[in-house]
Structure formats: C-alpha cells, structure tokens
Protein backbone atom coordinates (compact mmCIF):
# COMPACT_ATOMS: atom_id res chain seq x y z
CA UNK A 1 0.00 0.00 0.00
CA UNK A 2 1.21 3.23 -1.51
CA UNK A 3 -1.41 5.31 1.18
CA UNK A 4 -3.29 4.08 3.70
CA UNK A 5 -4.99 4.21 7.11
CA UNK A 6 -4.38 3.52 10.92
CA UNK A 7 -6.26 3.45 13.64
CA UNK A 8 -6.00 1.91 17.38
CA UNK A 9 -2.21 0.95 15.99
CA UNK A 10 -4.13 -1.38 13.09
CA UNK A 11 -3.16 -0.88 9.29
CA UNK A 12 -6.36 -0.39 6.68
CA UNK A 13 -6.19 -0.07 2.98
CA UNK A 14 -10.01 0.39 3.17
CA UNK A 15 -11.57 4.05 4.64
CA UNK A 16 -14.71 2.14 5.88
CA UNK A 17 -12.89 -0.38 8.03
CA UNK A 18 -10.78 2.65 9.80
CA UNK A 19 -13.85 3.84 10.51
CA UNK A 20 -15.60 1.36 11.89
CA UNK A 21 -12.46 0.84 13.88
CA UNK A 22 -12.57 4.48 14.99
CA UNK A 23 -16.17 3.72 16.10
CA UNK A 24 -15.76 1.32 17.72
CA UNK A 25 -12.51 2.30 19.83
CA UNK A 26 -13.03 6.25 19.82
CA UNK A 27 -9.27 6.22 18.71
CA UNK A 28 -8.27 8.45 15.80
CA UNK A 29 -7.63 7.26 11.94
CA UNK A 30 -5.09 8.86 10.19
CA UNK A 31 -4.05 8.92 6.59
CA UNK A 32 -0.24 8.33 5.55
CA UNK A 33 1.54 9.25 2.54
CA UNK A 34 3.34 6.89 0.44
CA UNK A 35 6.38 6.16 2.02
CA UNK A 36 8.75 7.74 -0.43
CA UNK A 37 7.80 10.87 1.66
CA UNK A 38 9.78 9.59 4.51
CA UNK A 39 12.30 11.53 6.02
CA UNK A 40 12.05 13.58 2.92
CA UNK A 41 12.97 17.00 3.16
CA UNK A 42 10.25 19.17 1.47
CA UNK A 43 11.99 22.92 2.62
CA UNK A 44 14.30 22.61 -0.21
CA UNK A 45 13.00 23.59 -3.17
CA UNK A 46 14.17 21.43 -6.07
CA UNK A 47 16.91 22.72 -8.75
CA UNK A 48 15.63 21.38 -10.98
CA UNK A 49 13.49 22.71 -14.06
CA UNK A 50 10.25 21.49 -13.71
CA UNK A 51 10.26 20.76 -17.38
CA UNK A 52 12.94 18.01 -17.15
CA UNK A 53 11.33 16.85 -13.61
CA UNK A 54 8.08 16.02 -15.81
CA UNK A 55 10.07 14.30 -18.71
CA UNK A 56 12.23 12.31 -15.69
CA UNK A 57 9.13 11.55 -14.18
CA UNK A 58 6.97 9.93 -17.46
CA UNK A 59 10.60 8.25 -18.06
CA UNK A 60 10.77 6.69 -14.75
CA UNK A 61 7.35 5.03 -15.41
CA UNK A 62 7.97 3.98 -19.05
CA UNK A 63 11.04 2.30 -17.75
CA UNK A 64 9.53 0.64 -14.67
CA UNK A 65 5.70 -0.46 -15.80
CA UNK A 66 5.18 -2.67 -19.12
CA UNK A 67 1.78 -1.19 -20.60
CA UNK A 68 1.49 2.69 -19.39
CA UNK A 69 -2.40 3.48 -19.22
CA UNK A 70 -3.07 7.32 -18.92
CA UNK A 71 -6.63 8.28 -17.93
CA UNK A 72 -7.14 11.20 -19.42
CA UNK A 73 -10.11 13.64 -18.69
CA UNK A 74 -8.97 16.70 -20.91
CA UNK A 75 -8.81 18.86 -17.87
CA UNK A 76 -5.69 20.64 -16.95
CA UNK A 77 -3.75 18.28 -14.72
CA UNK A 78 -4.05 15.02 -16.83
CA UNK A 79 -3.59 17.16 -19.67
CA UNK A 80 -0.30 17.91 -18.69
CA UNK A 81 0.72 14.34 -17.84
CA UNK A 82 0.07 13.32 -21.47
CA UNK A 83 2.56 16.04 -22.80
CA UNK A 84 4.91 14.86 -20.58
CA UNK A 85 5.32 11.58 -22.05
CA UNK A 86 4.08 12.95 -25.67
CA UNK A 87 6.38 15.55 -25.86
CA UNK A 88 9.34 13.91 -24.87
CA UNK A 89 9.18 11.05 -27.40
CA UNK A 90 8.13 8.50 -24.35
CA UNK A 91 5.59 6.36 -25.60
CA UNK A 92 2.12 5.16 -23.79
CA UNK A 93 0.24 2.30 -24.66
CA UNK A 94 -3.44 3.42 -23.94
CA UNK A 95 -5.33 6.50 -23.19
CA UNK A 96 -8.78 6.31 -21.87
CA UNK A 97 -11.36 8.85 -21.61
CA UNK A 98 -14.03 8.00 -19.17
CA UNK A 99 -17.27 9.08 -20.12
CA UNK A 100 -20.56 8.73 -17.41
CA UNK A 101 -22.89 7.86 -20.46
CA UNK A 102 -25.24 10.91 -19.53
CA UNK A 103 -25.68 13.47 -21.22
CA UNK A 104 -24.62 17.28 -20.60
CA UNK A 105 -22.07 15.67 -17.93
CA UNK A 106 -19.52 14.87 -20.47
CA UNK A 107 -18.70 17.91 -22.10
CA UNK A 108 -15.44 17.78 -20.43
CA UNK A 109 -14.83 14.62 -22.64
CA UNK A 110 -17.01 15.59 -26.13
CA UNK A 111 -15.74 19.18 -25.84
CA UNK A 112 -11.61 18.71 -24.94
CA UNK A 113 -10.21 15.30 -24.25
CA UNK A 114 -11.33 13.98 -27.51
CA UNK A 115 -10.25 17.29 -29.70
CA UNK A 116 -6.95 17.40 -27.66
CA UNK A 117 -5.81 13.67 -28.48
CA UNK A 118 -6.54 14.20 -32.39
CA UNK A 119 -3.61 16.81 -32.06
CA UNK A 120 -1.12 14.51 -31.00
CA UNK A 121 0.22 12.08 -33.47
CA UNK A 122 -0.15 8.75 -31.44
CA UNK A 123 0.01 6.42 -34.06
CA UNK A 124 0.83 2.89 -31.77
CA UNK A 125 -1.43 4.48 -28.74
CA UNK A 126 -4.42 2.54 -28.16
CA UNK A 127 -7.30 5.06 -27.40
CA UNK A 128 -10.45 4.09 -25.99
CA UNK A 129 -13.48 6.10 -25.25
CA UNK A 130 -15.44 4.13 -22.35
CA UNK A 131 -18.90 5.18 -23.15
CA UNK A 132 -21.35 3.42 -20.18
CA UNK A 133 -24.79 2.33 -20.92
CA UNK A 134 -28.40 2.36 -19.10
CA UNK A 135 -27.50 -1.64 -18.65
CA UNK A 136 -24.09 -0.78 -16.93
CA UNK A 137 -25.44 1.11 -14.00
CA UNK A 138 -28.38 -0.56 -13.74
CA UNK A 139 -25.81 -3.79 -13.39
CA UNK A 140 -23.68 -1.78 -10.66
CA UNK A 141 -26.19 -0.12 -9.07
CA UNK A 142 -28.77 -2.88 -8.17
CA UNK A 143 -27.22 -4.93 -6.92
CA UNK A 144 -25.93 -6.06 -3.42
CA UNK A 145 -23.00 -3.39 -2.61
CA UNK A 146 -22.01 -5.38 0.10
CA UNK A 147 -21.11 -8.32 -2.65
CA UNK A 148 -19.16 -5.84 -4.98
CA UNK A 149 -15.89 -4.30 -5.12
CA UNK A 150 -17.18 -0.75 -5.19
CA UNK A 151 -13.85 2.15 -3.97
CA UNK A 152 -15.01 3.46 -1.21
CA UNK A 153 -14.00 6.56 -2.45
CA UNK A 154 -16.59 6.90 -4.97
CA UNK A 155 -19.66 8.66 -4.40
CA UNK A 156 -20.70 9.88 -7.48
CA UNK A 157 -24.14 8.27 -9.15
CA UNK A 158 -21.51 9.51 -12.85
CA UNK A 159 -19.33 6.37 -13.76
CA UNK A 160 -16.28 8.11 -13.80
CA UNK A 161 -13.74 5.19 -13.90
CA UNK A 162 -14.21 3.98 -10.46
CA UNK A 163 -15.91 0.75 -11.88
CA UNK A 164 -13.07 -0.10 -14.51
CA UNK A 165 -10.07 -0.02 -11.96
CA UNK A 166 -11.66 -2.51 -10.17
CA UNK A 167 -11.56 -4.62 -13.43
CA UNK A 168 -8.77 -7.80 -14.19
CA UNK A 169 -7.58 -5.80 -17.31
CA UNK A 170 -6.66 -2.77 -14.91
CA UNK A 171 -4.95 -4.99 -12.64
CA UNK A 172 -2.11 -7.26 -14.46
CA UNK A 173 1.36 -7.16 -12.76
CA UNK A 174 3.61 -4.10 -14.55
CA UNK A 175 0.59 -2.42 -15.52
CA UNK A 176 0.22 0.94 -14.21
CA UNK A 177 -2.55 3.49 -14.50
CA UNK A 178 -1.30 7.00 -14.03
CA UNK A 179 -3.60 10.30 -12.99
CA UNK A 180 -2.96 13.77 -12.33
CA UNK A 181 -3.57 14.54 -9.40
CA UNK A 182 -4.65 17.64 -7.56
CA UNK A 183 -1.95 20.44 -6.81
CA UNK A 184 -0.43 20.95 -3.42
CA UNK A 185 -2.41 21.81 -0.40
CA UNK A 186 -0.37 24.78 1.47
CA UNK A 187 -1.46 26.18 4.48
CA UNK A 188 -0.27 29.72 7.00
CA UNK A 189 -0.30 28.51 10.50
CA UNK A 190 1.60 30.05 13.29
CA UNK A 191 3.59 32.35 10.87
CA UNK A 192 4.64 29.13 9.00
CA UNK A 193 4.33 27.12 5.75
CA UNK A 194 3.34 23.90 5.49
CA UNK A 195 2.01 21.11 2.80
CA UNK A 196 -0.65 18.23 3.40
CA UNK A 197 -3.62 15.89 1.63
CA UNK A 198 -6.62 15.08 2.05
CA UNK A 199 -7.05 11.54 1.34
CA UNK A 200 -9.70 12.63 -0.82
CA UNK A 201 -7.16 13.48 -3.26
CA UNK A 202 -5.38 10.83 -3.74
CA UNK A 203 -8.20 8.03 -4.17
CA UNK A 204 -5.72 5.08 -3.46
CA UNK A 205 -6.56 2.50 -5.92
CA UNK A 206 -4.77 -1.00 -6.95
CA UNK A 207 -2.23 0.08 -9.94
CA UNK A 208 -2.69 3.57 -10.10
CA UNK A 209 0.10 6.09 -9.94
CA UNK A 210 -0.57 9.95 -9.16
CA UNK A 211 1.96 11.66 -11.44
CA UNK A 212 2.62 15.01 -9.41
CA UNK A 213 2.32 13.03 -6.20
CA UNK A 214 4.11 9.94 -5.71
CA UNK A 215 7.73 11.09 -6.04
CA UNK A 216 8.63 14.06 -3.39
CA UNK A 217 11.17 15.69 -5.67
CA UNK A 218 8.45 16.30 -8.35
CA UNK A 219 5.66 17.41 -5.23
CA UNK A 220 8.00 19.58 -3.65
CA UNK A 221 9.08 21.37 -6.89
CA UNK A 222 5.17 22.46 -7.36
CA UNK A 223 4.86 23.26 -3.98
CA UNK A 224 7.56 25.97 -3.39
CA UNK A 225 6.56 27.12 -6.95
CA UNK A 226 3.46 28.05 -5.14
CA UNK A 227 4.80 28.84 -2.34
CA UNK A 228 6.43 31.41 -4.21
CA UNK A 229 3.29 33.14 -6.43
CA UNK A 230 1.53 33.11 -3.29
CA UNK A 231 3.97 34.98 -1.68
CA UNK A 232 4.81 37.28 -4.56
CA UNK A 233 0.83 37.98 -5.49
CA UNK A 234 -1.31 37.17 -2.39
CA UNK A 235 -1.56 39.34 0.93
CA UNK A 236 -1.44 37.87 4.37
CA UNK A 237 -5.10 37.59 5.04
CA UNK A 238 -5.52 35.54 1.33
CA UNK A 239 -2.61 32.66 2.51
CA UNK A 240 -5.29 30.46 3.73
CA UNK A 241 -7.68 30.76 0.73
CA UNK A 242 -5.55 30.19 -2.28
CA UNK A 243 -5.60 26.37 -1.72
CA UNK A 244 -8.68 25.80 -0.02
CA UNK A 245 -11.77 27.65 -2.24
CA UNK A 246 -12.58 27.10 -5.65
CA UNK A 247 -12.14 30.39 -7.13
CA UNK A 248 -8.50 30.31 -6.51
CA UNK A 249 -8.54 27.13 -8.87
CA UNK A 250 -6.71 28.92 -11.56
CA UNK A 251 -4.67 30.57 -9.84
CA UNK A 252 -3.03 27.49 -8.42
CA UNK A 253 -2.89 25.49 -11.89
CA UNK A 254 -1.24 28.56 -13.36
CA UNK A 255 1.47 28.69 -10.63
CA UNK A 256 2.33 24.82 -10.59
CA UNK A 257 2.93 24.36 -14.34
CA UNK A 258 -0.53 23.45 -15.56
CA UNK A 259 -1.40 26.85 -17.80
CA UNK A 260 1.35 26.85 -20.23
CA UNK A 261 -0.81 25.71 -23.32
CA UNK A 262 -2.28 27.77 -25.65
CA UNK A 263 -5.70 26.37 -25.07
CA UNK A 264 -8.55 27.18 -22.56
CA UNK A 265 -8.98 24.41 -19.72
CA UNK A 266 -12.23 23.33 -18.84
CA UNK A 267 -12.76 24.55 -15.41
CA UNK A 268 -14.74 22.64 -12.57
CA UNK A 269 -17.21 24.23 -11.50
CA UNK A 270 -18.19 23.18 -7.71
CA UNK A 271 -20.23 24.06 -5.60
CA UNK A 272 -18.84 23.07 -2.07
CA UNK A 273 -19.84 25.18 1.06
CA UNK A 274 -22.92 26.00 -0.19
CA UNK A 275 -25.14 22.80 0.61
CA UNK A 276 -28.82 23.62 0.73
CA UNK A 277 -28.63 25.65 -2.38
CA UNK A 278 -27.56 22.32 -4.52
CA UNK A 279 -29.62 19.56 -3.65
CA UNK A 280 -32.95 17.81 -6.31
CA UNK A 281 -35.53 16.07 -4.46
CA UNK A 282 -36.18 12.47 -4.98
CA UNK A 283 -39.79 11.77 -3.46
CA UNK A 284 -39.21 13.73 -0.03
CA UNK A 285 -35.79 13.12 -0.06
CA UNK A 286 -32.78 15.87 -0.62
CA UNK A 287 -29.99 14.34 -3.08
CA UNK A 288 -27.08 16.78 -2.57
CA UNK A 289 -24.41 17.66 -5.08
CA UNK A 290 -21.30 19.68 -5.53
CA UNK A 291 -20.19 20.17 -9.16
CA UNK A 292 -21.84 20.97 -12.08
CA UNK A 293 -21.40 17.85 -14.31
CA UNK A 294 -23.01 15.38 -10.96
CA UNK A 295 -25.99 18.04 -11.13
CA UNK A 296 -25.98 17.64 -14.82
CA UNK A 297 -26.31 13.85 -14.78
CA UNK A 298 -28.55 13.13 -11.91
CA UNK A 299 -31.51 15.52 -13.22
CA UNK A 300 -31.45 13.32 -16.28
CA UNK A 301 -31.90 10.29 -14.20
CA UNK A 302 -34.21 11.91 -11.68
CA UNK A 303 -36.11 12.06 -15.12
CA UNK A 304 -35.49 8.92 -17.14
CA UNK A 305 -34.90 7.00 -14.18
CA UNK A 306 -35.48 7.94 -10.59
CA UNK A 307 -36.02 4.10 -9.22
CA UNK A 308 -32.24 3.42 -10.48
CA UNK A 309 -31.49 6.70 -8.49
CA UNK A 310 -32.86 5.31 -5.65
CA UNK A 311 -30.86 2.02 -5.43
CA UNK A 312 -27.71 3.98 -5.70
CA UNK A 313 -28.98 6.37 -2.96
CA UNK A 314 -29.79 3.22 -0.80
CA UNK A 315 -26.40 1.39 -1.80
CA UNK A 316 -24.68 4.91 -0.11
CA UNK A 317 -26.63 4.79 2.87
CA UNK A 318 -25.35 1.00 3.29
CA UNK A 319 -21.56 2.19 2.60
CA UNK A 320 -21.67 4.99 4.64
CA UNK A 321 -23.37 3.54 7.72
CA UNK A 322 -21.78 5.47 10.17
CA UNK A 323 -23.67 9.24 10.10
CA UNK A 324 -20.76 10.64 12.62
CA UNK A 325 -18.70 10.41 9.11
CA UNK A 326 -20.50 11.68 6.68
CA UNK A 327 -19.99 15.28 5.24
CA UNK A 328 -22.75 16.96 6.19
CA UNK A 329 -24.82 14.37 7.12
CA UNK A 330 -25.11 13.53 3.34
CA UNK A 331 -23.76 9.91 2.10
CA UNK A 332 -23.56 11.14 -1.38
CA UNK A 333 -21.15 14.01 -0.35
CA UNK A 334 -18.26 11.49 0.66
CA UNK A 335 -17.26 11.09 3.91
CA UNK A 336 -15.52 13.38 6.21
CA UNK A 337 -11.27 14.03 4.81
CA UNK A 338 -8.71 12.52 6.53
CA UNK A 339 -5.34 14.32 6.62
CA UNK A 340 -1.84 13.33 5.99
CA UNK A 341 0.68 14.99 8.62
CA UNK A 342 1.68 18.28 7.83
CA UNK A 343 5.47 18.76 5.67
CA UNK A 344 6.81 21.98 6.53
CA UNK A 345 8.11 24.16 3.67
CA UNK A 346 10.34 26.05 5.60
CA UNK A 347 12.69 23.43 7.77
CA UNK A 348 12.39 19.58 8.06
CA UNK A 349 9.79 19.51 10.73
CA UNK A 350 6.83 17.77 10.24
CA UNK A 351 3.46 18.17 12.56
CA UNK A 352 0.41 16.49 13.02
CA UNK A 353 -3.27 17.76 12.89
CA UNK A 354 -3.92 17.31 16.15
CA UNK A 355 -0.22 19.07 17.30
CA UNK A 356 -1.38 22.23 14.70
CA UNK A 357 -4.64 22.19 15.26
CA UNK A 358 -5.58 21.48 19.07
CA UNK A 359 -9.12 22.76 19.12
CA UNK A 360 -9.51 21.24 15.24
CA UNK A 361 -8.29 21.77 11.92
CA UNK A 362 -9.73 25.03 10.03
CA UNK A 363 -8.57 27.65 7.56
C-alpha cells in the first residue's frame, strides 16, 4: 500500500474499516503518505526545471511499468501528464477517456479530451473512449454493494472510472494506470508554511500512480513554486484561501505548471460550502451535489430513471453507515477528509493535525 490508514495501531487499505475501527474504539484514523515521503525534506525547493522533472518523471514510469495506461479527462492536470510523455518522445500504450454515459455531464470529454488527443500524433497508442450504458449502471447499481468491489471513495451516481479499476484488465502485474492529481495543499499557521492531503485526493486504488504526487522531488518542486506566487501575489489575510476555495482554482494550476498551453482548460465548476442551495428532491428526499457535471447527470436520471437513483442512494446509505462520518450528514457528499501529517516548507519539521490544530483543523 502506496497510502493508507491507521487506527488503534491497526493498518487499513479500506476508509470504511478505519472507521468502523474508529467507532468502535473512539481512537483516531489517520491517513499516511506513500512512504517515499519519509524523512524527505520538502523545505528545499528542487533545482531542478520542472520541465525536465516532468520528462524524468513519465521516463521513470515507461522504464519501470510494461503497458502505461493514462486516464485522461482533458482537464488541466491530466492534460499535462500526457505532454509529458508525448512531448518527450516516451511512448504510452493506452489513453482512456471515461465518459458517465449521460448526457450534458460529459462535455469535459465531447468538448476537450477527444479534440486534444486528435492533435497529437499517437500512431501505436491505443485510445479508448469508455462510453457506459443504461445496462451498466443498472448492473452496478442494483445490486448487493455489500457483494461488490465498489472504492469506497466513490460517491458519485456519474461512472467516472471507479468501476473499470476494479476490473482484471486494470490490474495485471507491470501495468500501471497514471492520474494527475490535484496540486499541493499549502497552508499559514503560526507564521509558518506547510504542505498536506486530504485523502480525498489521492483516491488510493490497486495500480494507479498519481503523477505530481508519488515522487517528493516532483511534489516539492510544485509546492515551493506556489509557495512562491503566493507569496509574490497574495496578501497575508488571502494565505489560507488560495488552496482551499474554488475560485482560486486557476490561480493554483497557473502557478504549478498546468497553464502553459495555448488552449482554454475546462474549469470545474463546484459548488462546495454552499449545501442547501444544490440539492434535487427524490420523493421527499434531498440528493445533494457539488459540481456541475453530478448536477448535470442526476436531473437526467431523476427524469429517465429515478427508481435506479434510488438504489444507488440506498447502496450509499449502506456504505456509509456510520452518520458521525459523513460530510454533512449527506452519504452522497463522501465522507468526512482525513489528513496526511503536515510537511513543513520552511525546515524539516513535520506536525500532526492534532499538534497544529488542538481545538480542530480550520482555515
């Protein structure tokens, strides 16, 4: 395990069972980072271009996996993971665009992924559009969740890959499947600088490889190139905001290497924070949301088919059990984040949440 949970000095891949442990024992669960972070020093900023960290980076992975799988959304971050490897000549077997099969929610796919592949010339690339079906997610979605390998992570009603990785084909030894990820979280505290996760953003999954993430050389290289625009264009009282609202989002892809294309980005358009102004009613039930292409999808199927709605719904309700966790009291907003420890920026100290943050972590 790359990432993963403890709790009550027990080791959990899965989210659920570090709750239930936490439950059960009132002790605390707590997220750790892959271990290459270890005793890293993440004060130092890199010197290195971040260029050549990108090409090293796709290199390393061509050289250590057999069949290179980018999932590829059209969107900023994974955009920039296929010109890594494109640009520099290194060559990737497959590129998949996941689509959810409904609707208005793909324009991210029909509007950018698709028209941004055609421009590379990826003659041996296999590229597959996944393209789900009514049948699909009636198949995933009534059924017994208990019986079914279903990430925890997931609590979308969109199929937005979550049912593939779970698939053989995803799974076969030297076979990687590599995401962007997110960019760094930073946060001000006590007149100090430090980086962290949310395991939300990392969505551990067998075989998959978070390109900016995984090695600390490359994280640490975005992060004090952050660090740096932050400090440069930001006033005190804005620290905390950059990397924790949405309307800083492209402010923070611009300053970690993600903007320098000539073409417009989709941008995601969320709508956390702002609960009872997002929500559809199914029968006298609120169904909560927090992006535009999950509001997109489920009024189609609160339309075409609110019973299927409702077995996913239910399914949610039987994953997220415990109500203590969930955020906001909703199931289908996820569960409440776990955090890594905190990597200071400025020396080689590291802190926990509960050491930062004695009356609870806030921004």
């Amino acid at each position: 395990m790359k990432w993963y949970y403890t709790c009550n000095d027990k080791k959990f891949s899965s989210k659920v069972k570090a709750l239930e442990e936490n439950i059960d024992t009132a002790k605390g669960v707590f997220f750790h980072a892959n271990p290459s972070w270890n005793d890293f020093n993440f004060s130092i900023d890199p010197d290195m271009d971040w260029r050549n960290l990108l090409r090293q980076e796709a290199k390393y992975i061509r050289d250590t996996y057999t069949y290179i799988r980018i999932w590829y959304s059209g969107g900023s971050d994974s955009h920039l993971v296929l010109q890594s490897f494109a640009d520099n000549n290194i060559f990737v077997d497959e590129i998949v665009c996941m689509k959810s099969g409904i609707g208005d929610a793909d324009y991210e796919i029909n509007q950018y992924a698709i028209e941004q592949i055609k421009k590379y010339n990826l003659i041996n690339t296999k590229v597959t559009i996944i393209d789900p079906t009514v049948n699909d997610y009636v198949d995933y979605y009534t059924k017994d969740w208990s019986k079914k390998d279903i990430p925890e992570w997931n609590y979308h009603f969109r199929m937005i890959y979550h049912n593939k990785l779970s698939q053989d084909e995803h799974r076969k030894d030297k076979t990687i499947n590599v995401f962007g990820a997110e960019p760094p979280r930073l946060i001000h505290k006590n007149n100090h600088w430090y980086m962290y996760f949310l395991d939300a953003d990392i969505e551990e999954s067998y075989n998959k490889y978070n390109f900016f993430v995984e090695n600390p050389i490359l994280h640490a290289k975005q992060c004090h190139m952050l660090l740096k625009a932050i400090k440069q264009y930001k006033t005190v009282n804005e620290y905390n905001e950059i990397c924790h609202t949405p309307k800083h989002e492209k402010f923070c892809r611009e300053h970690t290497g993600r903007f320098s294309n000539p073409y417009v980005f989709p941008r995601k358009i969320e709508y956390w924070g702002d609960k009872e102004r997002n929500y559809l009613m199914l029968g006298d039930r609120k169904i909560y949301f927090t992006s535009k292409k999950e509001s997109n999808a489920l009024q189609i199927i609160l339309k075409d088919a609110p019973e299927l709605l409702k077995k996913w719904h239910e399914g949610l309700e039987q994953m997220f059990h415990f109500e203590s966790w969930r955020n906001y009291g909703a199931s289908e907003l996820g569960t409440l984040g776990v955090l890594t420890k905190f990597y200071s920026l400025q020396d080689e100290s590291v802190r926990t949440v509960d050491e930062l943050f004695p009356k609870g972590f806030n921004v």
